[in-house]
PDB file of N, CA and C in Angstrom:
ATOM      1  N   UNK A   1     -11.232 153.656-123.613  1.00  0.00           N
ATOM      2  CA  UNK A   1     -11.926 154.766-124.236  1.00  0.00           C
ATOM      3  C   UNK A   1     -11.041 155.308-125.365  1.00  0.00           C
ATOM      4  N   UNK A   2     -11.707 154.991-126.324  1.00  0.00           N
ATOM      5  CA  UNK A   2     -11.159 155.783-127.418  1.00  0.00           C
ATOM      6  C   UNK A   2     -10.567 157.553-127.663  1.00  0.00           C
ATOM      7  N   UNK A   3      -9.520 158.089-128.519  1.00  0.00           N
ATOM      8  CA  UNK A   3      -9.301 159.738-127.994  1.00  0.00           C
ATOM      9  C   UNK A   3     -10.369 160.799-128.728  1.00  0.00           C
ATOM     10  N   UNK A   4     -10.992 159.970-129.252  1.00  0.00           N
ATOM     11  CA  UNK A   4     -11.998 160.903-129.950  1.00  0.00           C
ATOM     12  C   UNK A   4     -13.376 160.899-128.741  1.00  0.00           C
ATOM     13  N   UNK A   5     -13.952 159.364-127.869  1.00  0.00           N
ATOM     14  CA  UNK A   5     -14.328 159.767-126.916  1.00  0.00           C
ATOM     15  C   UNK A   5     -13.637 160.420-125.655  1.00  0.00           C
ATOM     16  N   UNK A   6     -12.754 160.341-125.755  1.00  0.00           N
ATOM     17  CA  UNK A   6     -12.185 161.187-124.448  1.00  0.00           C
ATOM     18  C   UNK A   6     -12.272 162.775-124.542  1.00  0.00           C
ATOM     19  N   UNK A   7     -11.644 163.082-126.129  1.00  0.00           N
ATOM     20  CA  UNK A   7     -12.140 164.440-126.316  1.00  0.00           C
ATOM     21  C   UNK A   7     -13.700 164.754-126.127  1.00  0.00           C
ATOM     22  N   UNK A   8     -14.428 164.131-126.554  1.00  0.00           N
ATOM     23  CA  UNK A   8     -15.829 164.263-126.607  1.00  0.00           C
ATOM     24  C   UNK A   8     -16.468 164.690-125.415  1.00  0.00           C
ATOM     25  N   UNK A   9     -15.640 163.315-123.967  1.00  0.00           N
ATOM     26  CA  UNK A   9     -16.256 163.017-123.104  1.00  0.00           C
ATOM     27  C   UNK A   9     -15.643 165.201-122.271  1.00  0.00           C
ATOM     28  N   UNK A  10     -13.936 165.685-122.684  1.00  0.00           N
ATOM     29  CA  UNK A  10     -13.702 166.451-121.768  1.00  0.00           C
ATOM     30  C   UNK A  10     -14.561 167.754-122.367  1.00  0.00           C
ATOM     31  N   UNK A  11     -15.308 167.559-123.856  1.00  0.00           N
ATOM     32  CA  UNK A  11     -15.622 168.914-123.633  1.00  0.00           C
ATOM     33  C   UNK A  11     -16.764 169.156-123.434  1.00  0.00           C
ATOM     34  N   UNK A  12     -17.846 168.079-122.495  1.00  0.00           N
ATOM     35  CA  UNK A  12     -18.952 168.097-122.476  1.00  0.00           C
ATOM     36  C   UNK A  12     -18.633 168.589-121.149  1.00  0.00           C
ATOM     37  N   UNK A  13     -17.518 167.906-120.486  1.00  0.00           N
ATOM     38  CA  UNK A  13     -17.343 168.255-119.103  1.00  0.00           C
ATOM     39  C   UNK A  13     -17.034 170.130-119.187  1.00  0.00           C
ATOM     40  N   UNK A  14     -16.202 170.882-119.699  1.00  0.00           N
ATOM     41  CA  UNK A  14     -15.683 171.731-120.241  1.00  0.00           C
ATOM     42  C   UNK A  14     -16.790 173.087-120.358  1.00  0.00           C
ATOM     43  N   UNK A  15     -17.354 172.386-120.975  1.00  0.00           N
ATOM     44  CA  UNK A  15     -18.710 173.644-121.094  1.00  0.00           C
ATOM     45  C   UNK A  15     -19.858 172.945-120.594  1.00  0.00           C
ATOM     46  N   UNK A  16     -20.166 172.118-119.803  1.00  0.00           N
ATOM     47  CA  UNK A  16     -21.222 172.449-118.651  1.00  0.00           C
ATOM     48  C   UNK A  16     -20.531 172.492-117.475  1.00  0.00           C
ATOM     49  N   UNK A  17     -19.131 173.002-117.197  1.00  0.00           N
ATOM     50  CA  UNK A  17     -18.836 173.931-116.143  1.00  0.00           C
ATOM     51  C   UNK A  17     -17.752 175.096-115.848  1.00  0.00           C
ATOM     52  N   UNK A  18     -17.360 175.342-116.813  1.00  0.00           N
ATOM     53  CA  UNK A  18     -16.188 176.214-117.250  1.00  0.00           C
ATOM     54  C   UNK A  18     -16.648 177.813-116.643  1.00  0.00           C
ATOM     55  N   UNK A  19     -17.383 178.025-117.125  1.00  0.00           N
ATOM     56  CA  UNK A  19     -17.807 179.510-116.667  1.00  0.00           C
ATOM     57  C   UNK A  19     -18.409 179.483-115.452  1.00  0.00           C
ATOM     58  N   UNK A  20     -18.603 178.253-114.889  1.00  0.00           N
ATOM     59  CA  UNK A  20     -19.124 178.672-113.328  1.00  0.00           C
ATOM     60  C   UNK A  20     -17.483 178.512-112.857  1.00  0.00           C
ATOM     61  N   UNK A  21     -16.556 177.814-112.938  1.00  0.00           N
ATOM     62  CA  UNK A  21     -15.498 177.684-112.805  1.00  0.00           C
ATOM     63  C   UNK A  21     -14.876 178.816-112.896  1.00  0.00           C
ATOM     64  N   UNK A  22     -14.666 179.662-113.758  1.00  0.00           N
ATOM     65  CA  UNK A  22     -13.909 180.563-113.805  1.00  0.00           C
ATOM     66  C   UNK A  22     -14.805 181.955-113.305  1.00  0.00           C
ATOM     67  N   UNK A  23     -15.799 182.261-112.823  1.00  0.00           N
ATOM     68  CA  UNK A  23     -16.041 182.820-112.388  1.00  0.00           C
ATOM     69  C   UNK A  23     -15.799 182.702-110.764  1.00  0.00           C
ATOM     70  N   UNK A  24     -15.766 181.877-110.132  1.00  0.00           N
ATOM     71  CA  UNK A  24     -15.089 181.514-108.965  1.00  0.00           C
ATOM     72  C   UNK A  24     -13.606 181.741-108.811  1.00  0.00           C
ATOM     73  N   UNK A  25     -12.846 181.130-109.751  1.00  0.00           N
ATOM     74  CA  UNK A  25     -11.446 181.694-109.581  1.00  0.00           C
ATOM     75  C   UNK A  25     -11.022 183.125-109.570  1.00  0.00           C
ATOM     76  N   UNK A  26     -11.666 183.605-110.203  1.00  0.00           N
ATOM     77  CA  UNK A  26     -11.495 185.265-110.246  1.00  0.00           C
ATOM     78  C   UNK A  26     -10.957 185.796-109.042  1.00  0.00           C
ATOM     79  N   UNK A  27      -9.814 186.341-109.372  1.00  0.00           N
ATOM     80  CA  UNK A  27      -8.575 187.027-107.853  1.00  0.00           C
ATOM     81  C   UNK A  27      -8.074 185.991-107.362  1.00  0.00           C
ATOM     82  N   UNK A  28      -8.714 184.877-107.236  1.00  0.00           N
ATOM     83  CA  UNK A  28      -7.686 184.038-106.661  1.00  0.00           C
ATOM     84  C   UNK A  28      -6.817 183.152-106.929  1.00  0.00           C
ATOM     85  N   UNK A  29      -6.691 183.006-108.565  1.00  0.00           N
ATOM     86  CA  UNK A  29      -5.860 182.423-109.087  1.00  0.00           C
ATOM     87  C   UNK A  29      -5.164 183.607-110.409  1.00  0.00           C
ATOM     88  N   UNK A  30      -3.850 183.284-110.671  1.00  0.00           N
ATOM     89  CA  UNK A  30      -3.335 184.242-111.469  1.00  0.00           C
ATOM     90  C   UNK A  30      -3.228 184.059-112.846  1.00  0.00           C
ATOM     91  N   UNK A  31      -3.875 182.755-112.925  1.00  0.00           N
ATOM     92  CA  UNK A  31      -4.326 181.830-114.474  1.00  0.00           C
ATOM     93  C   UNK A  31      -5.394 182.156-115.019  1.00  0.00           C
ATOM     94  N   UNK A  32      -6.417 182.656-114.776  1.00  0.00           N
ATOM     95  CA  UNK A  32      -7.796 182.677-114.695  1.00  0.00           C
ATOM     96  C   UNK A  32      -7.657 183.501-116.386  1.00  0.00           C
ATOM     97  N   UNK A  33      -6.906 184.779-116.777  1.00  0.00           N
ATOM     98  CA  UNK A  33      -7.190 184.859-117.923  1.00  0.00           C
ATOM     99  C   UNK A  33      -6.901 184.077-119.126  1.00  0.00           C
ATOM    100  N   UNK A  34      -5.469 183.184-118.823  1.00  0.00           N
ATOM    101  CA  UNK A  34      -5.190 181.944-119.418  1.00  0.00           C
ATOM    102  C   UNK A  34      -6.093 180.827-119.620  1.00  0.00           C
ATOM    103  N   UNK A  35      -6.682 180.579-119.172  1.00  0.00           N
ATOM    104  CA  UNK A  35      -7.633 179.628-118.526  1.00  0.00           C
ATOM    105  C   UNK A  35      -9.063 179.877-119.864  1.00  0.00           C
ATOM    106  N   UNK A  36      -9.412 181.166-120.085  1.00  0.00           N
ATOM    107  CA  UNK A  36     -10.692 181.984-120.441  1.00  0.00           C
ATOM    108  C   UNK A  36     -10.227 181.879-121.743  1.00  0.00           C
ATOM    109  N   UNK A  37      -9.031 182.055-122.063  1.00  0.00           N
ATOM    110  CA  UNK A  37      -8.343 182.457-123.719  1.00  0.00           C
ATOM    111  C   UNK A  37      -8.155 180.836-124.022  1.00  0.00           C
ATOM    112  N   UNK A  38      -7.605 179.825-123.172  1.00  0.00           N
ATOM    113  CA  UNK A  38      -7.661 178.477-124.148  1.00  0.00           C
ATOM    114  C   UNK A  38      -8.916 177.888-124.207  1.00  0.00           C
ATOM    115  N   UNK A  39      -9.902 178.151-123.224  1.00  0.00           N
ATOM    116  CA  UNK A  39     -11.623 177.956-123.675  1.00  0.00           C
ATOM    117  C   UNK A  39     -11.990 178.327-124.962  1.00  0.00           C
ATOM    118  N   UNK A  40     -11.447 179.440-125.399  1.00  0.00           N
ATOM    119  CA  UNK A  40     -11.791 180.380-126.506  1.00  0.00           C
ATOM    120  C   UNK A  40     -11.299 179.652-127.896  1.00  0.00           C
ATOM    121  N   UNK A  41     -10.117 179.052-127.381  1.00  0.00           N
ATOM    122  CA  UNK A  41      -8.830 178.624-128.472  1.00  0.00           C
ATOM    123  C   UNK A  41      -9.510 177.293-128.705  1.00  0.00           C
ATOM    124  N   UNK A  42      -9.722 176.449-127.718  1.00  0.00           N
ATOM    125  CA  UNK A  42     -10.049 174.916-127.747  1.00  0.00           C
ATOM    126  C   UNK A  42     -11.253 174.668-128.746  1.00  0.00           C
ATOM    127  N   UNK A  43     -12.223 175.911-128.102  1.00  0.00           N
ATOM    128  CA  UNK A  43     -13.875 175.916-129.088  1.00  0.00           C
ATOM    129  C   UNK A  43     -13.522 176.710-130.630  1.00  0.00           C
ATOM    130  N   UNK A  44     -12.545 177.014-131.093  1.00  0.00           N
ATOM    131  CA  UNK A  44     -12.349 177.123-132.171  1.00  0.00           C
ATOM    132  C   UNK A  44     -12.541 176.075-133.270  1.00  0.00           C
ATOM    133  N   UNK A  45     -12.757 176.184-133.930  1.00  0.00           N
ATOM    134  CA  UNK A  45     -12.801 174.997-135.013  1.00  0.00           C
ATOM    135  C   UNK A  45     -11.308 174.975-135.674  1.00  0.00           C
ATOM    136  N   UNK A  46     -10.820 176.313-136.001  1.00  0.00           N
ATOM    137  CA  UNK A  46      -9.431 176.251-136.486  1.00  0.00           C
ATOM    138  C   UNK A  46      -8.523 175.946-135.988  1.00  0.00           C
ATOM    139  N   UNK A  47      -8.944 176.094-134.587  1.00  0.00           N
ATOM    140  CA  UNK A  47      -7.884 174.704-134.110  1.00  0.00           C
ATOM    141  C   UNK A  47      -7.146 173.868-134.219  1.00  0.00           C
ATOM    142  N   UNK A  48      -6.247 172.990-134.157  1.00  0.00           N
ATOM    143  CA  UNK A  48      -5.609 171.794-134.782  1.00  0.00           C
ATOM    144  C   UNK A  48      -6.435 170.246-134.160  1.00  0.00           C
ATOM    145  N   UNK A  49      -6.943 169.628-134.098  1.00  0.00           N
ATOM    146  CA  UNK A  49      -7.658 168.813-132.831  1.00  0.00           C
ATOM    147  C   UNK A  49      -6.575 168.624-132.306  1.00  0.00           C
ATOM    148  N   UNK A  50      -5.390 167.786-132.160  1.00  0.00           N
ATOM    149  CA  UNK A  50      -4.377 167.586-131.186  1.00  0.00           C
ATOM    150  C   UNK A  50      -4.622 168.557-129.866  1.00  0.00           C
ATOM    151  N   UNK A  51      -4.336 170.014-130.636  1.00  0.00           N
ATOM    152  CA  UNK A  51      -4.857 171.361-129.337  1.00  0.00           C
ATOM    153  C   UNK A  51      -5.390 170.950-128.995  1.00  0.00           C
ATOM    154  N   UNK A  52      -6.603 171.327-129.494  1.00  0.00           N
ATOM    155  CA  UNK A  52      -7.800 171.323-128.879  1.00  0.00           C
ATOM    156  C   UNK A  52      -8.085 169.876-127.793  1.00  0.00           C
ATOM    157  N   UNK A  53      -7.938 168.614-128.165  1.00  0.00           N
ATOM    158  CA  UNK A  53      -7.769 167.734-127.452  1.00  0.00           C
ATOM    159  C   UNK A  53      -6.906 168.133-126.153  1.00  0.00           C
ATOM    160  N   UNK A  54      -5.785 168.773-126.181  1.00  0.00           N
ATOM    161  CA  UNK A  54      -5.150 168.945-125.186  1.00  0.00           C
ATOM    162  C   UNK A  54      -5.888 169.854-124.346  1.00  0.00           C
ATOM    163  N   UNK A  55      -5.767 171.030-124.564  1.00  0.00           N
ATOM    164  CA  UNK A  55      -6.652 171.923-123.930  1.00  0.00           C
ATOM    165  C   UNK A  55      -8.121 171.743-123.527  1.00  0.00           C
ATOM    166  N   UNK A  56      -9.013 170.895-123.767  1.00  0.00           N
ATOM    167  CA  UNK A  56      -9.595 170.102-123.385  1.00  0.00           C
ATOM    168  C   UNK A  56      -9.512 169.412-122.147  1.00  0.00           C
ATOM    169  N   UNK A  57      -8.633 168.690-122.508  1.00  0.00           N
ATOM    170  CA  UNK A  57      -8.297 167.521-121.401  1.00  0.00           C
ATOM    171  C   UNK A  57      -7.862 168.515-120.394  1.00  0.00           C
ATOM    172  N   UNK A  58      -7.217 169.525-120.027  1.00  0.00           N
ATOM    173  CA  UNK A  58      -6.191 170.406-119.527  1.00  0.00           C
ATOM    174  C   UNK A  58      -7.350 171.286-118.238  1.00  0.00           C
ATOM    175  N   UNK A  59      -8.483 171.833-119.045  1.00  0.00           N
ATOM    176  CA  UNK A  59      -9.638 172.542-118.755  1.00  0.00           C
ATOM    177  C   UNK A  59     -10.511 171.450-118.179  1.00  0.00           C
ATOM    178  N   UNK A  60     -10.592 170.387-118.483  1.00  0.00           N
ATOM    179  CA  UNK A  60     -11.791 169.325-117.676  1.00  0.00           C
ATOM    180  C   UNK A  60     -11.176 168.780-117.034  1.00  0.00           C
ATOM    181  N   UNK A  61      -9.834 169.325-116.102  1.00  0.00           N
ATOM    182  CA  UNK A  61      -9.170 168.743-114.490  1.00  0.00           C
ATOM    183  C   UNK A  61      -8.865 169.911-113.864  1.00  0.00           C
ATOM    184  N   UNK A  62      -9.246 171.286-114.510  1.00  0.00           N
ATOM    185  CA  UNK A  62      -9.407 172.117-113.917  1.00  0.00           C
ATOM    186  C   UNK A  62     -10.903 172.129-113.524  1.00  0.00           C
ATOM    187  N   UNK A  63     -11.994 171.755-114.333  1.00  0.00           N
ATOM    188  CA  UNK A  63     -13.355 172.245-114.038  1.00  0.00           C
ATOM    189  C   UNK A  63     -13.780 170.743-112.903  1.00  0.00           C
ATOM    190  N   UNK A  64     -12.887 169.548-112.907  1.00  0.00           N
ATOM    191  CA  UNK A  64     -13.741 169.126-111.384  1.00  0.00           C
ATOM    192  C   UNK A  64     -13.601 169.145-110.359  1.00  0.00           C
ATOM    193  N   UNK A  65     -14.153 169.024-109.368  1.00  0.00           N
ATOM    194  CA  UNK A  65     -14.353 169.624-108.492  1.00  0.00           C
ATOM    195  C   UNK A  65     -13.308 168.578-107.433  1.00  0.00           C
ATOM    196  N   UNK A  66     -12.951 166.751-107.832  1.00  0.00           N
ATOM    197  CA  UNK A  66     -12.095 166.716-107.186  1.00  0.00           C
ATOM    198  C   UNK A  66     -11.063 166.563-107.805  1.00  0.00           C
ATOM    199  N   UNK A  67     -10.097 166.440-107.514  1.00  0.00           N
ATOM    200  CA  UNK A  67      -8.595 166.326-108.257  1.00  0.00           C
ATOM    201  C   UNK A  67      -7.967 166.238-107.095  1.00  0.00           C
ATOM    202  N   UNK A  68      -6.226 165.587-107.700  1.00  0.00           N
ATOM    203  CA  UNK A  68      -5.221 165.261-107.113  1.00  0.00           C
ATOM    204  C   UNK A  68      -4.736 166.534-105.314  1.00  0.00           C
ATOM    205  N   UNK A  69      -4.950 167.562-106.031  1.00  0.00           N
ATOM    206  CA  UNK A  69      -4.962 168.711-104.588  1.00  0.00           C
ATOM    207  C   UNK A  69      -6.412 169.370-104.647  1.00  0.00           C
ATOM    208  N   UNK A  70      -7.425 169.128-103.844  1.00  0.00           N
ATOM    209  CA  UNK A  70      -8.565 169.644-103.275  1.00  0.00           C
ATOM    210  C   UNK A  70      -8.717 171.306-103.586  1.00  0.00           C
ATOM    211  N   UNK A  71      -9.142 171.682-104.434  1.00  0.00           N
ATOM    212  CA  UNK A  71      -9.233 173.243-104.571  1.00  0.00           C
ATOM    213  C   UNK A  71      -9.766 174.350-103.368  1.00  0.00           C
ATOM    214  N   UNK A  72     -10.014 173.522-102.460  1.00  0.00           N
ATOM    215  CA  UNK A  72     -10.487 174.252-101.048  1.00  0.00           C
ATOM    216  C   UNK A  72      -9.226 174.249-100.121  1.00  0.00           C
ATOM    217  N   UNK A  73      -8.340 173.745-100.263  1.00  0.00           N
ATOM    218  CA  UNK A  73      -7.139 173.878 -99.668  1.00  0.00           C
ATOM    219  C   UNK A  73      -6.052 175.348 -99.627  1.00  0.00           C
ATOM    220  N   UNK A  74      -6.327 176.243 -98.842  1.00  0.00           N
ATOM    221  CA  UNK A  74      -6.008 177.647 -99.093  1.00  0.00           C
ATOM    222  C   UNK A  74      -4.392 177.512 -99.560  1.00  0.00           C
ATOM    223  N   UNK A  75      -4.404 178.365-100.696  1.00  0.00           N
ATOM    224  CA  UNK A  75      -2.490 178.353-101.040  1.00  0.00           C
ATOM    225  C   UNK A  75      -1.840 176.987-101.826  1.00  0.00           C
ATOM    226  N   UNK A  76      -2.149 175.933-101.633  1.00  0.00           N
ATOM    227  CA  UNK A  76      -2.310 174.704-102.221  1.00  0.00           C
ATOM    228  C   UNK A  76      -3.479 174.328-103.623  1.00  0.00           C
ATOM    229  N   UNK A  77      -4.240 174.069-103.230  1.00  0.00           N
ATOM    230  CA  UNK A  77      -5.544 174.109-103.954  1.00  0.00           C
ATOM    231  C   UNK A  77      -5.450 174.113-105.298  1.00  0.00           C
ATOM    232  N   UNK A  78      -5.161 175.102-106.439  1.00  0.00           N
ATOM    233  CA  UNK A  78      -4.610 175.343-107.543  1.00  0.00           C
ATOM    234  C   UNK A  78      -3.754 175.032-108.173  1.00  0.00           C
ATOM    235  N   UNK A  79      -2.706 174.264-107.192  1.00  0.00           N
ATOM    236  CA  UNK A  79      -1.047 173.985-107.551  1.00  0.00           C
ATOM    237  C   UNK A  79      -0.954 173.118-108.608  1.00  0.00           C
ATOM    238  N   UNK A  80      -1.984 172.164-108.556  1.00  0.00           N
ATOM    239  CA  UNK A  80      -2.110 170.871-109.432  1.00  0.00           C
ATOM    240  C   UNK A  80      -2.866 171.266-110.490  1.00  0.00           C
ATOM    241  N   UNK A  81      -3.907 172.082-110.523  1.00  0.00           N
ATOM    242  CA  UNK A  81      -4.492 172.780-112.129  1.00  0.00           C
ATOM    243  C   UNK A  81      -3.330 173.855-112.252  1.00  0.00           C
ATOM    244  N   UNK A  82      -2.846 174.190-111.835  1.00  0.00           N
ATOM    245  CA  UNK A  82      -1.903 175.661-112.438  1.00  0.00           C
ATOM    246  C   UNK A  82      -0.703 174.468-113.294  1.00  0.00           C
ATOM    247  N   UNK A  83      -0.541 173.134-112.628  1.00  0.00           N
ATOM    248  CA  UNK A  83       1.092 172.425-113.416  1.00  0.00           C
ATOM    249  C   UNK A  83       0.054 171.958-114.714  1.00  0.00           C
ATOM    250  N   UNK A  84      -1.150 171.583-114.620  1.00  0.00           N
ATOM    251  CA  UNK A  84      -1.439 171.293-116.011  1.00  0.00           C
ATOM    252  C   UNK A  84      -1.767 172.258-116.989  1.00  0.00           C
ATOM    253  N   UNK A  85      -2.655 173.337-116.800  1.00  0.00           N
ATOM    254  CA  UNK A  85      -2.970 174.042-117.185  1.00  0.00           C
ATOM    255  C   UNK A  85      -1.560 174.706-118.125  1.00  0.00           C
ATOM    256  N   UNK A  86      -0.462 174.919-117.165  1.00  0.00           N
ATOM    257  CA  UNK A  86       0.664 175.872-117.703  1.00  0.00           C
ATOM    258  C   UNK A  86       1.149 175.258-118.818  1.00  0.00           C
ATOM    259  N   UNK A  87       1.248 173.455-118.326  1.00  0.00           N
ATOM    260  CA  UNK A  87       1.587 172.474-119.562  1.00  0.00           C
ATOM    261  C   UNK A  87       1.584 172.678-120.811  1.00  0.00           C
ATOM    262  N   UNK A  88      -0.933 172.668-120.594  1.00  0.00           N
ATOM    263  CA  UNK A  88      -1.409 172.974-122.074  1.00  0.00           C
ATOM    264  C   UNK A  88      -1.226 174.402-122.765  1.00  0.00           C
ATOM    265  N   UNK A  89      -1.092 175.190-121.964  1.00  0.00           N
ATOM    266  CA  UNK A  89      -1.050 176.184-122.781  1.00  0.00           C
ATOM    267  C   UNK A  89       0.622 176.653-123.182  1.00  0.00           C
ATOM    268  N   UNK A  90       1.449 176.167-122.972  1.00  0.00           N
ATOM    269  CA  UNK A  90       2.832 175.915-123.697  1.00  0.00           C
ATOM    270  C   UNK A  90       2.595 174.868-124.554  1.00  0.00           C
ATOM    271  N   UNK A  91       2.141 173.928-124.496  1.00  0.00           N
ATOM    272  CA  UNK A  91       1.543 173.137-126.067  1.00  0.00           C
ATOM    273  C   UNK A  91       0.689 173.749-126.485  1.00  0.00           C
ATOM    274  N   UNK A  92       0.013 174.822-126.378  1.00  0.00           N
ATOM    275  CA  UNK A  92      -0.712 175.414-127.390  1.00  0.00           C
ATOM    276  C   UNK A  92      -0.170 176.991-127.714  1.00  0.00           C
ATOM    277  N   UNK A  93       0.812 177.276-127.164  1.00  0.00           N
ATOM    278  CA  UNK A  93       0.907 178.574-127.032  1.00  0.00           C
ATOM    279  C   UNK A  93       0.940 179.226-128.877  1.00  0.00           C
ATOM    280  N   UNK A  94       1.199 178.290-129.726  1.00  0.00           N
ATOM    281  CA  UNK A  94       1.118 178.825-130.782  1.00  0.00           C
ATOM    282  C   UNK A  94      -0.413 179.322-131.533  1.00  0.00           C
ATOM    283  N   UNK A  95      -1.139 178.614-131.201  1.00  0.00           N
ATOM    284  CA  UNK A  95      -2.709 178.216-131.274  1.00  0.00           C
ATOM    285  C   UNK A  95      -3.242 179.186-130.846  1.00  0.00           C
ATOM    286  N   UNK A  96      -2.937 180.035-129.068  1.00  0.00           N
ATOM    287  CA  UNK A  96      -3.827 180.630-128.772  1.00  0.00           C
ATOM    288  C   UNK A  96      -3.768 182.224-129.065  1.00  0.00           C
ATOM    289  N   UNK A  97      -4.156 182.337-130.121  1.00  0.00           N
ATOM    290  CA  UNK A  97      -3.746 183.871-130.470  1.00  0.00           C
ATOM    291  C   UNK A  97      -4.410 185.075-129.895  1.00  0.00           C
ATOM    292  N   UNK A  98      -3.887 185.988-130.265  1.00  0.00           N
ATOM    293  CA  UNK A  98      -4.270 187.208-129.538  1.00  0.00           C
ATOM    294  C   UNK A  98      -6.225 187.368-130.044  1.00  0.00           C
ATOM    295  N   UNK A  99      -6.381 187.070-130.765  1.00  0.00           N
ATOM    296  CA  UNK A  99      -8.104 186.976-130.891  1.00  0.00           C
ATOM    297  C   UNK A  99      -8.745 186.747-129.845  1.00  0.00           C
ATOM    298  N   UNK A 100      -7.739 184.993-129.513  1.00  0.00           N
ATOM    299  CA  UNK A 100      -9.110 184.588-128.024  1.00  0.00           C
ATOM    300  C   UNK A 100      -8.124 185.109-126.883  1.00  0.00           C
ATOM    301  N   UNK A 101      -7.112 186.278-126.673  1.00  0.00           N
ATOM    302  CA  UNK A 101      -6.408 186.543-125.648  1.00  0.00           C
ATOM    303  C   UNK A 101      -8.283 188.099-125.259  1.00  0.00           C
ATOM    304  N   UNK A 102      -8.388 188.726-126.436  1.00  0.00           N
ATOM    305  CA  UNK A 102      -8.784 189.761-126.804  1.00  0.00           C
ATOM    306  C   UNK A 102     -10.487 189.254-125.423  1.00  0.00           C
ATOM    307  N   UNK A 103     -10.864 188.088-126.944  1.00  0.00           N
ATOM    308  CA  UNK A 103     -12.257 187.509-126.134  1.00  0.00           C
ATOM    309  C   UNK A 103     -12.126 187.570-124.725  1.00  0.00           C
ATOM    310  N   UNK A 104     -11.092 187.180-123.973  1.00  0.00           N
ATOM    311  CA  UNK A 104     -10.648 186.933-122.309  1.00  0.00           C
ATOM    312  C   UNK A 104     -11.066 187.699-121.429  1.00  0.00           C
ATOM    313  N   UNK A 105     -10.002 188.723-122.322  1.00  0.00           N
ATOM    314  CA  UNK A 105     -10.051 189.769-121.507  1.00  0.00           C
ATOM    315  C   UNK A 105     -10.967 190.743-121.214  1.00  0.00           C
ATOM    316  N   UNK A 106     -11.797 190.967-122.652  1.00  0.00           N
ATOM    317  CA  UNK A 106     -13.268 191.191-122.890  1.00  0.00           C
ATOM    318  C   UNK A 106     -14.529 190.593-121.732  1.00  0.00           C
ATOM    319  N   UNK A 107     -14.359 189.282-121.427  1.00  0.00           N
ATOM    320  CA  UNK A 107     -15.558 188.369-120.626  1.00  0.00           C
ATOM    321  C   UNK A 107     -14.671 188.654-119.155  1.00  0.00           C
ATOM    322  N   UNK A 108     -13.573 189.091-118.827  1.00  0.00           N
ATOM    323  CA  UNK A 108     -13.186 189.330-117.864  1.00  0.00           C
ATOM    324  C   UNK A 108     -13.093 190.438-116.866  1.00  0.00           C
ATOM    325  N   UNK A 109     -13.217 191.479-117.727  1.00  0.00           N
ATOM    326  CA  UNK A 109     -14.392 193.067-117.685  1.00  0.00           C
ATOM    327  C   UNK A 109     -15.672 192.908-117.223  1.00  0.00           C
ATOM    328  N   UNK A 110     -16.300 192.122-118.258  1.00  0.00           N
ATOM    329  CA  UNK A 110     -17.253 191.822-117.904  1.00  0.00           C
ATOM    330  C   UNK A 110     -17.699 191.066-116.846  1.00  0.00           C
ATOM    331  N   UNK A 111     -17.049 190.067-115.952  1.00  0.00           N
ATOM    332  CA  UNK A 111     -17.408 189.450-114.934  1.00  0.00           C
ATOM    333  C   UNK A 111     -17.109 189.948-113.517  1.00  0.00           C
ATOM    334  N   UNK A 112     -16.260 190.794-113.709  1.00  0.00           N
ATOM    335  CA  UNK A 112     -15.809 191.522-112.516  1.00  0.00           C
ATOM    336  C   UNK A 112     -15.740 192.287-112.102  1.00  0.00           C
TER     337      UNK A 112
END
């Protein structure tokens, strides 16, 4: 698979399940506004694609449902999206600016 389909393929995955995703994590993970702000950052166009590719990829092994540690596993569960997740967003940390920190925290009011 080519990286232009792979990007393609994670952000179809990405946004047809991201917000049911992160509405579930809510309280129980301590990423969840991180998580909301590189959604924000990734769907940017100003983006760099590299980011965005990353954060992508980063967000569509958080949004399935199986992965390397089972997210139903109490205390465990997260361990394996929290090591990638933390990854992408230290490779993006320049990228994700306080704009989509703003958006986050905004939809995070709002959901809870």
């Amino acid at each position: 698979m080519s990286t232009t389909d792979r990007l393609a393929a994670d952000e179809r995955q990405v946004r047809q399940g991201f917000w049911r995703k992160a509405r579930s994590t809510l309280g129980k993970v301590p990423f969840t506004e991180d998580a909301v702000a590189a959604f924000y950052c990734a769907t940017d166009q100003a983006t760099p694609l590299p980011i965005r590719a990353t954060l992508f990829g980063a967000l569509a092994y958080f949004v399935l449902p199986f992965d390397a540690i089972p997210d139903i596993l109490l205390g465990l569960g997260y361990t394996d999206d929290a090591a990638i997740l933390i990854a992408a967003f230290t490779a993006a940390r320049a990228h994700i600016t306080e704009a989509h920190r703003a958006r986050a925290r905004g939809w995070l009011l709002k959901a809870s």
